[in-house]
PDB file of N, CA and C in Angstrom:
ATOM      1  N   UNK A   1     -24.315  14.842 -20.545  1.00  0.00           N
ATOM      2  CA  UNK A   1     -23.898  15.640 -21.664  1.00  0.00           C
ATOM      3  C   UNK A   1     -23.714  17.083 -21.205  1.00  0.00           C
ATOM      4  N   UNK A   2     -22.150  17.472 -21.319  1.00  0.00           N
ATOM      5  CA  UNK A   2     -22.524  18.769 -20.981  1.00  0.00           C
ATOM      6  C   UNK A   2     -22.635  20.010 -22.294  1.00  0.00           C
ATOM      7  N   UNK A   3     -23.043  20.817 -22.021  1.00  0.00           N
ATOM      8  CA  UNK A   3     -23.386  22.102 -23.169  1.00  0.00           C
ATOM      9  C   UNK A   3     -22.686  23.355 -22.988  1.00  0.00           C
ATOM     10  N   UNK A   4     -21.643  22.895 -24.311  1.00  0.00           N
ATOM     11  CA  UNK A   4     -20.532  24.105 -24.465  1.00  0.00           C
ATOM     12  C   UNK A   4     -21.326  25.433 -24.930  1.00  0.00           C
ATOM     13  N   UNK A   5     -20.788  26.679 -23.758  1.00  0.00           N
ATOM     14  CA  UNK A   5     -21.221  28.259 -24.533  1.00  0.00           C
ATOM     15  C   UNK A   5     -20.554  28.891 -25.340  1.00  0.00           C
ATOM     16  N   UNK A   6     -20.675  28.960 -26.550  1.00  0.00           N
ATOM     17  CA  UNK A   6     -19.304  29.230 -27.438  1.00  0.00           C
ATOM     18  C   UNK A   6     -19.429  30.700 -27.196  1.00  0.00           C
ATOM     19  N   UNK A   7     -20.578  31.483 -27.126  1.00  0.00           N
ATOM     20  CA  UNK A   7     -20.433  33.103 -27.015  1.00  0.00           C
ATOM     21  C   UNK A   7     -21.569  33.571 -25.665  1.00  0.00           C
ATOM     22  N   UNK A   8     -20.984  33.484 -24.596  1.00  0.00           N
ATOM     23  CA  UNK A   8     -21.713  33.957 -23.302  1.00  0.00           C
ATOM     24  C   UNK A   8     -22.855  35.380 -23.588  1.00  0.00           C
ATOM     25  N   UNK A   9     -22.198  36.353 -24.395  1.00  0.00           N
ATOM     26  CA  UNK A   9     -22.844  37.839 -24.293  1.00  0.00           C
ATOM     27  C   UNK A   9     -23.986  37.159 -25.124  1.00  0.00           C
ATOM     28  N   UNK A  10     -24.158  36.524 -26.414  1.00  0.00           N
ATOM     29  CA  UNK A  10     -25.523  36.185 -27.090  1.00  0.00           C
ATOM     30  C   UNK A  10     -26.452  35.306 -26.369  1.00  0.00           C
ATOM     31  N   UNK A  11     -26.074  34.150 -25.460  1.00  0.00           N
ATOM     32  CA  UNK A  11     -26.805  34.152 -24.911  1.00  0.00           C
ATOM     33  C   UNK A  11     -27.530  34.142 -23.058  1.00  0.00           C
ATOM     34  N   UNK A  12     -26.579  35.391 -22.985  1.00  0.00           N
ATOM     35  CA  UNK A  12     -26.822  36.503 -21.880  1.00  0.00           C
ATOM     36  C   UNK A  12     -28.313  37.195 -22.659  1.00  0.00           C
ATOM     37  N   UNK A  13     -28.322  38.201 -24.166  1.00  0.00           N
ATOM     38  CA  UNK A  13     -28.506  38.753 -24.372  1.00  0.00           C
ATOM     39  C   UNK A  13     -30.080  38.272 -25.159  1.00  0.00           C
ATOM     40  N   UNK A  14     -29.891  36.603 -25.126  1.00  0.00           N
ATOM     41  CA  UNK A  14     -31.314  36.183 -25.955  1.00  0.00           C
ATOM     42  C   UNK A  14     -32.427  35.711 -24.714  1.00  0.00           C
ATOM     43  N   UNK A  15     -31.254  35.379 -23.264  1.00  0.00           N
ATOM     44  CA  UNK A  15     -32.267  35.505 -22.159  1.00  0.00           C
ATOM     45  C   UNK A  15     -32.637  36.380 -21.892  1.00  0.00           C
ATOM     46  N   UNK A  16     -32.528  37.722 -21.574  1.00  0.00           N
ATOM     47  CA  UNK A  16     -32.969  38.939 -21.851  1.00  0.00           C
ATOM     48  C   UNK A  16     -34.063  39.365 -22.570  1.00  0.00           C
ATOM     49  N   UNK A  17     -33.965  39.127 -24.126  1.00  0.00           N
ATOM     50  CA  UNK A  17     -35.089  38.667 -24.587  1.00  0.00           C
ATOM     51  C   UNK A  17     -36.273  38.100 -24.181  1.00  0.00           C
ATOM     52  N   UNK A  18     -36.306  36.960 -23.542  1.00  0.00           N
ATOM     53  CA  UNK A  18     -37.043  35.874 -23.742  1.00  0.00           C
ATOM     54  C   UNK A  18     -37.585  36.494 -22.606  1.00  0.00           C
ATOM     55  N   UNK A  19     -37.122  36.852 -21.408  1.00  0.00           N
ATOM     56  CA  UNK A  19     -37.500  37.668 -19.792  1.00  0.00           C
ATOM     57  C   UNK A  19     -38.251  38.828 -20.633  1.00  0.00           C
ATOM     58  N   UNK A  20     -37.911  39.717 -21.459  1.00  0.00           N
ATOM     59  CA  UNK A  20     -39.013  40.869 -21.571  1.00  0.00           C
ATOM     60  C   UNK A  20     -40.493  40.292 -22.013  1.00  0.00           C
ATOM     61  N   UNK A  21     -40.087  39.262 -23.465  1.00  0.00           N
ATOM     62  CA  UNK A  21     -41.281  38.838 -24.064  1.00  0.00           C
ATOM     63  C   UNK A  21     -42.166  37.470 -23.280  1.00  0.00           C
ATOM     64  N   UNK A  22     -42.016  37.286 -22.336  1.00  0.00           N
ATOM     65  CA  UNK A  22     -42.770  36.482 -21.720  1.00  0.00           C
ATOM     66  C   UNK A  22     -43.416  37.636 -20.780  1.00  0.00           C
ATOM     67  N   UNK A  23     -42.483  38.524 -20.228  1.00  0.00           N
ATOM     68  CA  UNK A  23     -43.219  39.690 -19.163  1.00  0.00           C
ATOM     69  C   UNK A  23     -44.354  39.960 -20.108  1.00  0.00           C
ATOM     70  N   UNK A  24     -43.780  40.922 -21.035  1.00  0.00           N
ATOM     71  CA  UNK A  24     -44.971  41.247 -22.156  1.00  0.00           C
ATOM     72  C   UNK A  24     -46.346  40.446 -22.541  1.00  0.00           C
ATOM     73  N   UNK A  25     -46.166  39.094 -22.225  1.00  0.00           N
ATOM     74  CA  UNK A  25     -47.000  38.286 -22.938  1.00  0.00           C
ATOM     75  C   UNK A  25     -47.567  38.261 -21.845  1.00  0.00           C
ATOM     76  N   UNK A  26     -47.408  38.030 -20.710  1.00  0.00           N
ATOM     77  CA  UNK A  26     -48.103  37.912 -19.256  1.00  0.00           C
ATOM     78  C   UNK A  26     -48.966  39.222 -19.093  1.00  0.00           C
ATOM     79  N   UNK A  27     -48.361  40.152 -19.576  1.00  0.00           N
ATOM     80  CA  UNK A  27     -49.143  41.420 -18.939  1.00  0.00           C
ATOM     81  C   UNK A  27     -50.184  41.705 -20.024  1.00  0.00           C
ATOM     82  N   UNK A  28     -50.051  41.081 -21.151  1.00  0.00           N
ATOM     83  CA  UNK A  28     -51.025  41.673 -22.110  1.00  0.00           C
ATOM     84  C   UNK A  28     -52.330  40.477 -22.154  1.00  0.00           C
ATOM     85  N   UNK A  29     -52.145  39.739 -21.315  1.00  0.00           N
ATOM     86  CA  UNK A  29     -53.483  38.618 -21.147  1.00  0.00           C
ATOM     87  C   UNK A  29     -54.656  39.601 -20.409  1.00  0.00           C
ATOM     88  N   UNK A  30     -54.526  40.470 -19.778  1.00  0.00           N
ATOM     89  CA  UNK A  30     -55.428  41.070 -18.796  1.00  0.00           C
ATOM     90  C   UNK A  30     -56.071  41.538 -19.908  1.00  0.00           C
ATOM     91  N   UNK A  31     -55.677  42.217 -21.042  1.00  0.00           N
ATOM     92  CA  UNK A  31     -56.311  43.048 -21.925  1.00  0.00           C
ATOM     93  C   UNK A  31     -57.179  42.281 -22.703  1.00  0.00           C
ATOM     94  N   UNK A  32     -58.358  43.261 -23.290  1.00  0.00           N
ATOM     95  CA  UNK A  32     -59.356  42.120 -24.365  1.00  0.00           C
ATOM     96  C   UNK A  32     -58.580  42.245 -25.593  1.00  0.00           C
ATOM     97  N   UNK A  33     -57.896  40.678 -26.403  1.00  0.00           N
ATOM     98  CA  UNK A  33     -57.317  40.555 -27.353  1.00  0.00           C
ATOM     99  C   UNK A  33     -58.073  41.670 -29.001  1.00  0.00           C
ATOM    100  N   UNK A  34     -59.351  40.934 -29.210  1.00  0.00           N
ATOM    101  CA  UNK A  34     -59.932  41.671 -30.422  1.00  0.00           C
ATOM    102  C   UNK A  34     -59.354  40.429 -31.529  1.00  0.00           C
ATOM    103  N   UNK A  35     -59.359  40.817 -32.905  1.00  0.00           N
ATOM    104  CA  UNK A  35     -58.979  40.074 -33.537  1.00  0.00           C
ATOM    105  C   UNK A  35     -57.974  40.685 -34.556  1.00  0.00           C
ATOM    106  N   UNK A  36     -57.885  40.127 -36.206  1.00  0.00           N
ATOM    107  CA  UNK A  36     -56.906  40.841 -36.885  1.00  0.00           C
ATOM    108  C   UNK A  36     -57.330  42.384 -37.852  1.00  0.00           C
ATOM    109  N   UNK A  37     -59.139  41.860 -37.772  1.00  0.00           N
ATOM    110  CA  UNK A  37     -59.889  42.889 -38.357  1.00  0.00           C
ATOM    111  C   UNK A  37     -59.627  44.381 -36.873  1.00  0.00           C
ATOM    112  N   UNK A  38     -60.231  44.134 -36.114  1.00  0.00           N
ATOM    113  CA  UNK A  38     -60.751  44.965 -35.146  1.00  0.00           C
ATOM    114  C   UNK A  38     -59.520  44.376 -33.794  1.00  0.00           C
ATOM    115  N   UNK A  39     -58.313  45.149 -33.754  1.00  0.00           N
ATOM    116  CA  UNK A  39     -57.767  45.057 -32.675  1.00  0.00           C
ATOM    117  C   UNK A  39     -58.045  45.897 -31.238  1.00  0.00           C
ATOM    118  N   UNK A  40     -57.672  44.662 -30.442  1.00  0.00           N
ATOM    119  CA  UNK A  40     -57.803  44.987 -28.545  1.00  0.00           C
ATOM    120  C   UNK A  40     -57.039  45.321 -28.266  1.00  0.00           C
ATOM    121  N   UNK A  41     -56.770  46.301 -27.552  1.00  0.00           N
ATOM    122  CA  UNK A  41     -55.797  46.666 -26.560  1.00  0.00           C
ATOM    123  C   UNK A  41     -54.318  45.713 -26.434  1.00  0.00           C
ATOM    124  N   UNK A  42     -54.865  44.368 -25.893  1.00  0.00           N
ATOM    125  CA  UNK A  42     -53.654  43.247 -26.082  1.00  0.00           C
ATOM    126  C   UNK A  42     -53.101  43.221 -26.975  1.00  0.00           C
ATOM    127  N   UNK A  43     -53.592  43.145 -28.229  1.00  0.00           N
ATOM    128  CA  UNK A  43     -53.200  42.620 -29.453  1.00  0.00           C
ATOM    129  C   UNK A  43     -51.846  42.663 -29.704  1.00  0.00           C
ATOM    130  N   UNK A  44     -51.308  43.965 -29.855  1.00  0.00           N
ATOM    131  CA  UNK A  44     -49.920  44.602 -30.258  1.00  0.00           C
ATOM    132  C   UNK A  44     -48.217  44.297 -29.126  1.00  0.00           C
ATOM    133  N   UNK A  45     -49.217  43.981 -27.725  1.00  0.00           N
ATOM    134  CA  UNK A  45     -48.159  43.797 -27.384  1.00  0.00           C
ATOM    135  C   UNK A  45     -48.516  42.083 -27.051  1.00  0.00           C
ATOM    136  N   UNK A  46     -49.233  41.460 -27.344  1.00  0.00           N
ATOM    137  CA  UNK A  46     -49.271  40.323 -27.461  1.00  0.00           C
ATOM    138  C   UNK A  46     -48.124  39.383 -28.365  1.00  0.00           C
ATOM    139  N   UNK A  47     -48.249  40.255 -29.549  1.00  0.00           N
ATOM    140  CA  UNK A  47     -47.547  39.621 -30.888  1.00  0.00           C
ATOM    141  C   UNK A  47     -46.194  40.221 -30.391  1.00  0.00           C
ATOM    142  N   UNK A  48     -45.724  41.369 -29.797  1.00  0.00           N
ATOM    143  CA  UNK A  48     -44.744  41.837 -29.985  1.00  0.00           C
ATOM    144  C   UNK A  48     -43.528  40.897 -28.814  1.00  0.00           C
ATOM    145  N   UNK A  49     -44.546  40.799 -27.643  1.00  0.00           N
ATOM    146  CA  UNK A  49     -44.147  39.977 -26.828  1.00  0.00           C
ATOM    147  C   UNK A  49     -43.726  38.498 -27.672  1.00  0.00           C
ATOM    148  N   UNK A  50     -44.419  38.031 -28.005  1.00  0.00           N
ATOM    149  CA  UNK A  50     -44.021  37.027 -28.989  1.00  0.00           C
ATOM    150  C   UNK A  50     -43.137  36.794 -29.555  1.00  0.00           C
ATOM    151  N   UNK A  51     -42.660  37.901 -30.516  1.00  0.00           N
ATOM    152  CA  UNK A  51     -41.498  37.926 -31.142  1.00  0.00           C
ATOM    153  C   UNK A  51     -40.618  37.750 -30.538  1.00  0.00           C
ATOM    154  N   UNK A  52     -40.851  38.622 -29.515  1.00  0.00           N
ATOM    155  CA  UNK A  52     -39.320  39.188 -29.461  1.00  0.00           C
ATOM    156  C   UNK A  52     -39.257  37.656 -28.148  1.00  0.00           C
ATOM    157  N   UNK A  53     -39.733  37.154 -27.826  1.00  0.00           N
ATOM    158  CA  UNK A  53     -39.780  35.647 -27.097  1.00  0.00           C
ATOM    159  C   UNK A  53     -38.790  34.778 -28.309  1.00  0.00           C
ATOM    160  N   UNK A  54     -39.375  34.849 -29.950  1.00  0.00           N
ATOM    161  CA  UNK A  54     -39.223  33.834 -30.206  1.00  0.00           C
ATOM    162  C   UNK A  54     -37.902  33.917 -30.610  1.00  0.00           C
ATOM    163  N   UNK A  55     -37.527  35.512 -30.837  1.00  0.00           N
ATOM    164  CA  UNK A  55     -36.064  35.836 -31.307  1.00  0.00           C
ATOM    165  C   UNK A  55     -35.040  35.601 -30.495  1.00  0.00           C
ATOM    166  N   UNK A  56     -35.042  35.990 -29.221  1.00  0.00           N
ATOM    167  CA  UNK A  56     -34.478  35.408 -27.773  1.00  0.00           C
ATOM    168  C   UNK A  56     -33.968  34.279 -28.131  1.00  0.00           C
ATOM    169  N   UNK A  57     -34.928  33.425 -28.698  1.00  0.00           N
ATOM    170  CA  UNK A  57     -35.029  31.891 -28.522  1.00  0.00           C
ATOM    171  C   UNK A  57     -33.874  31.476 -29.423  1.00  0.00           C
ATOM    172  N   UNK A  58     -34.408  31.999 -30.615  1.00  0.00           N
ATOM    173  CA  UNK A  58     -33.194  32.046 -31.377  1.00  0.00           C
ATOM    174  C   UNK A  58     -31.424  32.565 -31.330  1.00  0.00           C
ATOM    175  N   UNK A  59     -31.761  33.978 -30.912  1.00  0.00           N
ATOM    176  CA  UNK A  59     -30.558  34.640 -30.452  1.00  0.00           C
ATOM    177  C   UNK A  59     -29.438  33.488 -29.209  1.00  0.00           C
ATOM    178  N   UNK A  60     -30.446  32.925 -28.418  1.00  0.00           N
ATOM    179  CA  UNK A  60     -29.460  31.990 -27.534  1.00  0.00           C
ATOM    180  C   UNK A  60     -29.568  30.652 -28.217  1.00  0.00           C
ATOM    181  N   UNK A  61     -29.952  29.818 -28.731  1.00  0.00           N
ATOM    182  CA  UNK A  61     -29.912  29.151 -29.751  1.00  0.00           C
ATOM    183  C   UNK A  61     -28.235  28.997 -30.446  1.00  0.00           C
ATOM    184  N   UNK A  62     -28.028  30.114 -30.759  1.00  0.00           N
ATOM    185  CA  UNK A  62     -26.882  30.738 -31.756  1.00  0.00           C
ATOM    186  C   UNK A  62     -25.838  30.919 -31.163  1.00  0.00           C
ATOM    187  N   UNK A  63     -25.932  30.950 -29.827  1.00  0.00           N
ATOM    188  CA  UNK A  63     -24.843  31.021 -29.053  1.00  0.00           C
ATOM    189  C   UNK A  63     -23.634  29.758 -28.460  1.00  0.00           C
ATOM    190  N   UNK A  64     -25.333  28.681 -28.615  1.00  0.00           N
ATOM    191  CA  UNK A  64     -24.388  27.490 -28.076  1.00  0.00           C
ATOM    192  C   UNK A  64     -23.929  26.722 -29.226  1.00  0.00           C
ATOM    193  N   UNK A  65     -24.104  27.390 -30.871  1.00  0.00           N
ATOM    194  CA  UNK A  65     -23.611  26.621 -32.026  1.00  0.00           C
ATOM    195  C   UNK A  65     -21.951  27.138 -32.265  1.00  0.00           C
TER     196      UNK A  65
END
């Protein structure tokens, strides 16, 4: 089966994504998390890494529809 790219730049631009928020997510393991009361250091770029992972995901997702 092969997999048509209907728009190359979106998902050029959701791998991109997905490369920052996994960096992010990697680098913020060293830090002590904390929780939702009392945040750690990690916390913020934990979630943020996240997102923007899961939006990536989406953003190239959208590309091959």
């Amino acid at each position: 089966m092969r997999i048509k790219i209907r728009n190359p730049k979106d998902l050029y631009a959701g791998l991109v994504f997905i490369f920052f928020g996994v960096f992010a997510l990697l680098m913020a393991r060293s830090y002590p998390m904390g929780n939702a009361m009392r945040m750690g250091p990690g916390y913020f770029p934990s979630i943020l890494g996240g997102s923007l992972a899961l939006l990536g995901l989406v953003v190239a997702a959208r590309s091959l529809w």
